[in-house]
Protein backbone atom coordinates (compact mmCIF):
# COMPACT_ATOMS: atom_id res chain seq x y z
CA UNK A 1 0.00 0.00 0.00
CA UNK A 2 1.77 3.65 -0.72
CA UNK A 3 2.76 5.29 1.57
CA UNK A 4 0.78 8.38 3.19
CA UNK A 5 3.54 10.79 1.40
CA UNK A 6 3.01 8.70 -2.09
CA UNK A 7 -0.74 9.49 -1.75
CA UNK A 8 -0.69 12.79 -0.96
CA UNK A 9 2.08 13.45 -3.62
CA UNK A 10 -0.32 11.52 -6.35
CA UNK A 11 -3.12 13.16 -5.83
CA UNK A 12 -1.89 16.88 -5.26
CA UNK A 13 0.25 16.37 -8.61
CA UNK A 14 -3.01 15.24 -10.92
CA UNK A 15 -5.21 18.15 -8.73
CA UNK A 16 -2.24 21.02 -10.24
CA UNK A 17 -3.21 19.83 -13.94
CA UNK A 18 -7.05 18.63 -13.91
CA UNK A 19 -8.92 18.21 -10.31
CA UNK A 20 -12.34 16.35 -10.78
CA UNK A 21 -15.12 17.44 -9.93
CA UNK A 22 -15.39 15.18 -6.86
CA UNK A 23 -11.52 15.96 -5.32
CA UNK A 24 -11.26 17.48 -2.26
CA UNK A 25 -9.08 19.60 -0.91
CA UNK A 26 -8.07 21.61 2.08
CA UNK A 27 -5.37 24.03 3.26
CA UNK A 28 -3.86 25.95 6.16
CA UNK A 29 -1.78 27.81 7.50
CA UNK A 30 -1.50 28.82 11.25
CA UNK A 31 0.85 31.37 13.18
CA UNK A 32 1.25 31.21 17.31
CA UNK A 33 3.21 32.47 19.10
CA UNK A 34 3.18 32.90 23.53
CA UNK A 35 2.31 30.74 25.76
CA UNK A 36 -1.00 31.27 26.92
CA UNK A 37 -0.67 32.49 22.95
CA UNK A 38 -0.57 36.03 22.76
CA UNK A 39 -0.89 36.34 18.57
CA UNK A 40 -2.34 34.04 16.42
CA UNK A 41 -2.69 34.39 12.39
CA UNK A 42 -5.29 31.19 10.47
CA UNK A 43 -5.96 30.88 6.73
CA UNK A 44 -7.78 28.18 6.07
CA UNK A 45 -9.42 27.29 2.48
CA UNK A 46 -11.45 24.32 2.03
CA UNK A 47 -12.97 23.43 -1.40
CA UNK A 48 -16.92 23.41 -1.75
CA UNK A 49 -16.78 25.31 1.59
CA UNK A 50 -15.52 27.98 3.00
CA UNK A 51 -12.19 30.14 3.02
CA UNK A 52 -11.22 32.25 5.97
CA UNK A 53 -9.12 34.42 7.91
CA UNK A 54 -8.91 35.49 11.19
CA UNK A 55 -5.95 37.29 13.68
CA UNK A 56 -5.19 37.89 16.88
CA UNK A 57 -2.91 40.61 17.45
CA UNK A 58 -0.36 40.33 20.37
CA UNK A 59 1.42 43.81 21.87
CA UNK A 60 4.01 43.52 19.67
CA UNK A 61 2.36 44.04 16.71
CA UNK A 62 1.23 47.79 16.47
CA UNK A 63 -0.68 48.72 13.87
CA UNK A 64 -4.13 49.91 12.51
CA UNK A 65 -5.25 46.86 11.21
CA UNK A 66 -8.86 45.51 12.87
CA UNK A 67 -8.89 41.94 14.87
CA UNK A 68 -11.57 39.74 14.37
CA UNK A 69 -12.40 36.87 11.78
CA UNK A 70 -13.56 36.71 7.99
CA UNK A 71 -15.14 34.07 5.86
CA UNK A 72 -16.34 33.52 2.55
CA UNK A 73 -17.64 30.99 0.42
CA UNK A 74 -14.23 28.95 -1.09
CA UNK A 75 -13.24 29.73 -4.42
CA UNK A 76 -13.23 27.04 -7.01
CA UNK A 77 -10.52 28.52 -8.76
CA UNK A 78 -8.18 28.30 -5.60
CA UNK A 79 -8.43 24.55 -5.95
CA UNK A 80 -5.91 23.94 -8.69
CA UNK A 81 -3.90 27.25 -7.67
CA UNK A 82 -2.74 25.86 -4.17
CA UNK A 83 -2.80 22.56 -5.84
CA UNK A 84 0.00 23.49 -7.73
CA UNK A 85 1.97 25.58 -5.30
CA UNK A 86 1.92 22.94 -2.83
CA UNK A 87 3.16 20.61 -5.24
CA UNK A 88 6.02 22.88 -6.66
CA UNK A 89 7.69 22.98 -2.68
CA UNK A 90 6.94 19.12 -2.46
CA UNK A 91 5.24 19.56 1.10
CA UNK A 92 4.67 15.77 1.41
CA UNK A 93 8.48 15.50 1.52
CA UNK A 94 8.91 17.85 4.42
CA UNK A 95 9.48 17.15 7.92
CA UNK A 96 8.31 19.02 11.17
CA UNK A 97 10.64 20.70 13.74
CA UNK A 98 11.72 18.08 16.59
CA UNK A 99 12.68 21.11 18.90
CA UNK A 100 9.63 22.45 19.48
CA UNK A 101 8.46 24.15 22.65
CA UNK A 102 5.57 26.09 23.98
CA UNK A 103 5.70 29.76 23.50
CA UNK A 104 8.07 29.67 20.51
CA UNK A 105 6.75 31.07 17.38
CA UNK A 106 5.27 28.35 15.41
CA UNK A 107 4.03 27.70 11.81
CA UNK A 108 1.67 25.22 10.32
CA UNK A 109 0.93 23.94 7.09
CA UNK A 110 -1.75 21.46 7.08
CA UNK A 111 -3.17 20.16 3.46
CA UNK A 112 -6.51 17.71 3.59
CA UNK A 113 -7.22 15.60 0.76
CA UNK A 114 -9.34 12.10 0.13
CA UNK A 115 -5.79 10.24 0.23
CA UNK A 116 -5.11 11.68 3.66
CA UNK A 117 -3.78 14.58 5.73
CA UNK A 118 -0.66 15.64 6.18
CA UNK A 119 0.83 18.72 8.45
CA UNK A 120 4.15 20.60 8.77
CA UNK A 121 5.05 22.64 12.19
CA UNK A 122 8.43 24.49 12.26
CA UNK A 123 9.99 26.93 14.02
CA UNK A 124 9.73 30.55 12.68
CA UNK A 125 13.36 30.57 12.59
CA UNK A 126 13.27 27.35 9.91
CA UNK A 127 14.16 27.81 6.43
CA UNK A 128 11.34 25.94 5.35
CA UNK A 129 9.81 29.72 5.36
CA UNK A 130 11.73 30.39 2.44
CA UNK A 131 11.19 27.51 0.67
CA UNK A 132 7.43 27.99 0.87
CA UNK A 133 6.90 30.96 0.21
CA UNK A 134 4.72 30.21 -3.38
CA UNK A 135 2.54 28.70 -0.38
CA UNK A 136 2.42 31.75 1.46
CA UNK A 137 1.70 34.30 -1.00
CA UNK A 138 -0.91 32.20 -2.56
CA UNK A 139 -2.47 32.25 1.34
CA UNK A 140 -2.05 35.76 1.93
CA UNK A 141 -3.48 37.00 -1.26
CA UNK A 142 -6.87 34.40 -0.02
CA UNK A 143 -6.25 36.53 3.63
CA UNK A 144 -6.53 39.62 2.06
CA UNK A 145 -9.57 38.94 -0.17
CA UNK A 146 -11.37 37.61 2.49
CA UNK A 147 -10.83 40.44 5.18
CA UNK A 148 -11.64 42.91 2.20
CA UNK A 149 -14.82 41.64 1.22
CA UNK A 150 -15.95 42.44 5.40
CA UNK A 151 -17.96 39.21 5.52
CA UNK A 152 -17.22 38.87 8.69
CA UNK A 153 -16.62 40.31 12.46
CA UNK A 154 -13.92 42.48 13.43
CA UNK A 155 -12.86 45.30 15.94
CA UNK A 156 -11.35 48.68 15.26
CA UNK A 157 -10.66 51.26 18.01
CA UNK A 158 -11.44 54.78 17.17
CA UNK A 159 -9.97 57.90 18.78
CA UNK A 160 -11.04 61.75 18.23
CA UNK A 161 -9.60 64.03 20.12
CA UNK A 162 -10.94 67.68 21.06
CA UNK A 163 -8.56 70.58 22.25
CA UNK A 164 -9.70 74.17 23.54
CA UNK A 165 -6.56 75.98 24.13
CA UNK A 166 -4.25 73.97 26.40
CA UNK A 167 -7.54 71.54 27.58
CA UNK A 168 -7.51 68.67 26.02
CA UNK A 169 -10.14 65.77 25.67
CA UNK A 170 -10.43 62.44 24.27
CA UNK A 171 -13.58 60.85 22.45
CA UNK A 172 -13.41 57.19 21.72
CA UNK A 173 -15.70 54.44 20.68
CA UNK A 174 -15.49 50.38 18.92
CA UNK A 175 -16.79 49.61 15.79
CA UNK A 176 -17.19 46.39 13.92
CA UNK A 177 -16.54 46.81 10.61
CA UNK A 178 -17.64 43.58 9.38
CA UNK A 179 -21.17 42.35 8.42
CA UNK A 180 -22.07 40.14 11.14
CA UNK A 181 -22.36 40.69 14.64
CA UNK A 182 -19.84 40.17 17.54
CA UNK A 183 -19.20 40.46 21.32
CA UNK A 184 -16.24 42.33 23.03
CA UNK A 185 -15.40 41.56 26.81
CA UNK A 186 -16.66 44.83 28.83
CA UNK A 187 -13.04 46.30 29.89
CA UNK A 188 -13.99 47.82 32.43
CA UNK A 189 -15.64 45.12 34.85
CA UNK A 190 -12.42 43.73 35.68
CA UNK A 191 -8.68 44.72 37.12
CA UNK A 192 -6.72 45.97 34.58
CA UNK A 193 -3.58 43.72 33.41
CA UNK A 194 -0.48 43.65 31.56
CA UNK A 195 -2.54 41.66 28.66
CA UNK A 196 -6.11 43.19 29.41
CA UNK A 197 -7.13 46.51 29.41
CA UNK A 198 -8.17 49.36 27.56
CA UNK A 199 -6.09 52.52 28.14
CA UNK A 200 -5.31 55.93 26.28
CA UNK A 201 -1.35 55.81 25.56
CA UNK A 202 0.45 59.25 24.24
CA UNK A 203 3.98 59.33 23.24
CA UNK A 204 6.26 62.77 23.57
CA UNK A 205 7.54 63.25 19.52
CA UNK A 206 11.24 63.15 19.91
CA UNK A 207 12.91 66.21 17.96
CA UNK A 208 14.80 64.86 15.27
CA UNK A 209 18.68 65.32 14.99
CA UNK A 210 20.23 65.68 11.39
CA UNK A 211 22.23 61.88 10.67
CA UNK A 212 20.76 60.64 13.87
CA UNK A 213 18.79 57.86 14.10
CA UNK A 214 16.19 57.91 17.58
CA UNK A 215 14.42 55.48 18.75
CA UNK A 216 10.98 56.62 18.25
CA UNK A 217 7.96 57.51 19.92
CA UNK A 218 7.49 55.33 23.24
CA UNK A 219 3.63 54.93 24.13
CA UNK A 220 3.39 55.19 28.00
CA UNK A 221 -0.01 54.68 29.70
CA UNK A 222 -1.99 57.51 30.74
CA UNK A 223 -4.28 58.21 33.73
CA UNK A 224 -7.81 58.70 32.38
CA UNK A 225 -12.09 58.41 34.18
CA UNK A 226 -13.69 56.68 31.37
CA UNK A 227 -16.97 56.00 32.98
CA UNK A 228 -19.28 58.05 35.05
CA UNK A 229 -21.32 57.29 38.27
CA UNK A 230 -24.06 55.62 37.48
CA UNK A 231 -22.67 53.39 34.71
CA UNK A 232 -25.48 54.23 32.12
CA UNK A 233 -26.36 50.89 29.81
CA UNK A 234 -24.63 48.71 28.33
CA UNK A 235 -21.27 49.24 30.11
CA UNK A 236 -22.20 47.92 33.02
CA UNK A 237 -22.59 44.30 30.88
CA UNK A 238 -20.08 41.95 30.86
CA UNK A 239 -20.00 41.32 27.15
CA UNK A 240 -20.67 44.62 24.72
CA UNK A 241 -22.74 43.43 21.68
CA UNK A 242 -21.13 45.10 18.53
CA UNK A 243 -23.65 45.49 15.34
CA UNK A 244 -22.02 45.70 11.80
CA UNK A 245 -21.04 49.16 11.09
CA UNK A 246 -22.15 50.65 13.87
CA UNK A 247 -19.79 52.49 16.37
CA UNK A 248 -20.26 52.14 20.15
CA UNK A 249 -19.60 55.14 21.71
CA UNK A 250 -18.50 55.58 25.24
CA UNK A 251 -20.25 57.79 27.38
CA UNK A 252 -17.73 60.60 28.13
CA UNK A 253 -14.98 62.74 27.03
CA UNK A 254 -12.68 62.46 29.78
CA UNK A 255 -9.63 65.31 30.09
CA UNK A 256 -6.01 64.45 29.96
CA UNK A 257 -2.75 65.65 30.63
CA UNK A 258 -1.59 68.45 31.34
CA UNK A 259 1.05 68.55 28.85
CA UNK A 260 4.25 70.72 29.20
CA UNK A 261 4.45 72.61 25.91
CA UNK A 262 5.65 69.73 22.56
CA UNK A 263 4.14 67.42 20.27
CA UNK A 264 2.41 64.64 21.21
CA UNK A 265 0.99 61.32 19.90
CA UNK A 266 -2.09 60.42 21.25
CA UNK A 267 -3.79 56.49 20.74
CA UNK A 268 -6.28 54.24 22.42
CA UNK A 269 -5.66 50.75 23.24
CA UNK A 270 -7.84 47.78 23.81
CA UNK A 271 -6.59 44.42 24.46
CA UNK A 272 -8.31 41.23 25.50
CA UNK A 273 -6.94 37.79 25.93
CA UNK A 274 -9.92 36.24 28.66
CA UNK A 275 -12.49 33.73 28.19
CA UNK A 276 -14.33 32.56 25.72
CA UNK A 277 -13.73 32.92 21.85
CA UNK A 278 -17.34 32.52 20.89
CA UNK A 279 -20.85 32.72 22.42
CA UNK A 280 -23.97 31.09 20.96
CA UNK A 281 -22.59 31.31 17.67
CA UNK A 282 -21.24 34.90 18.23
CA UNK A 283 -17.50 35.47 17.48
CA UNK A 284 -16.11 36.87 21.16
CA UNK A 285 -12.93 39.12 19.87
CA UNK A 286 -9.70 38.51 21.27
CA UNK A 287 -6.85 39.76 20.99
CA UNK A 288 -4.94 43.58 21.22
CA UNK A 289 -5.75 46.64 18.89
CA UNK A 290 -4.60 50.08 18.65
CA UNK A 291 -6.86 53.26 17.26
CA UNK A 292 -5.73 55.76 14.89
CA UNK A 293 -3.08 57.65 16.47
CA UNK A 294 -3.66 61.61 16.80
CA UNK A 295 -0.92 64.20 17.13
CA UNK A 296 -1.36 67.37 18.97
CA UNK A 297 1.09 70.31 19.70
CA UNK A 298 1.17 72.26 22.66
């Protein structure tokens, strides 16, 4: 009987010239990293099905870019595409890391067909990222489809900010700008941690030195009231329902600073890596993500 590589081989070869109709297929890739895991990255495509995306940002990886997960019905077209791709890095004659440990950064290729399943883990560090990267692009061109099209839930955090002379106040609020509904964890019910919290951050502009290269910006936490007494509806919930393309404003535009006289960098944070990840069917998001970032001068 061939072996599970010879089958998988076989079949993935004849799927990159002419799949049949009844062929099926499935592929993956998965990013982790921490341990509890602290960012997490999934694209997953399964023929007849479904293709998705979904991450989970971790604190060190700023950016605007909404958290949450996206999913579409699976592209025929894709079949014979990652087909071929998968066949051109010969993943069926690939072996996983042995060194593997939990926290490290870890990647996953996993490819499902009627001849069996086979999966890859390595290190990030392995040079089996190079070697697949026709497998990657292929994926991340499905990713960004997917989390275009806004079929979906997802999380942005946005920040105005209001000034009247040297008084400054913040106005912030959540959107999802997907198409479906999901649930945030209320971030205010519980103690504030390293990995959950939401918080206003502002960062003093360093002045920049001709042929010197600075460090940048550093975010530091600042002291803000973001709820008044009585807690009006919903924030006194423990889960915050968020509609599709609606934004959920909080209550109050609490003052910060003072400032002594600069430029600033102003952004809101919210980062959640409790509980559940879904409620009755309801995507809970998880994970860290920053607002637009707003610079004022003093």
């Amino acid at each position: 009987m061939p072996s599970l590589q010879a089958r998988v081989e076989g079949v993935l070869r004849r799927m990159a010239t002419a799949p049949r109709p009844n062929d099926f297929l499935a592929v993956g890739r998965g990013q982790t990293a921490g341990e509890p895991i602290f960012w997490q990255e999934s694209i997953a495509f399964a023929r007849g099905l479904t293709q998705s995306y979904s991450r989970t940002r971790s604190g060190a990886d700023e950016g605007g870019a909404p958290i949450g997960t996206w999913t579409t019905a699976a592209e025929e077209w894709r079949v014979q595409t990652l087909a071929r791709v998968l066949s051109e890095v010969a993943i069926w004659s690939r072996e996983s890391d042995r060194d593997l440990a939990p926290g490290m950064e870890i990647v996953n290729w996993t490819c499902v067909t009627d001849d069996g399943v086979f999966d890859l883990f390595v290190a990030s560090s392995s040079p089996l990222l190079q070697a697949f990267m026709p497998v990657d692009l292929e994926l991340r061109r499905l990713a960004n489809f997917v989390e275009e099209s806004r079929q979906g839930a997802s999380l942005r955090v946005v920040l105005q900010v209001q000034m009247s002379g040297t008084h400054i106040s913040v106005q912030t609020g959540f959107i999802n700008d997907g198409n479906r509904p999901c649930l945030i964890i209320n971030p205010f019910l519980y103690e504030q941690t390293d990995q959950n919290f939401f918080r206003l951050e502002c960062a003093a502009q360093p002045e920049e030195q001709p042929g010197v290269t600075g460090y940048g910006a550093e975010f530091q936490a600042q002291p803000v009231e973001w709820l008044p007494e009585p807690v009006p509806d919903p924030w006194a919930d423990e889960y915050l329902l968020l509609l599709p393309q609606r934004l959920l404003v909080l209550p109050v535009s609490p003052p910060v600073g003072p400032f002594e006289p600069g430029a600033y960098m102003l952004r809101a944070v919210y980062s959640n890596y409790r509980f559940l990840d879904i409620i009755a069917g309801v995507p809970v998001i998880r994970g860290r993500v920053f607002s637009n970032e707003v610079e004022i001068t003093l």
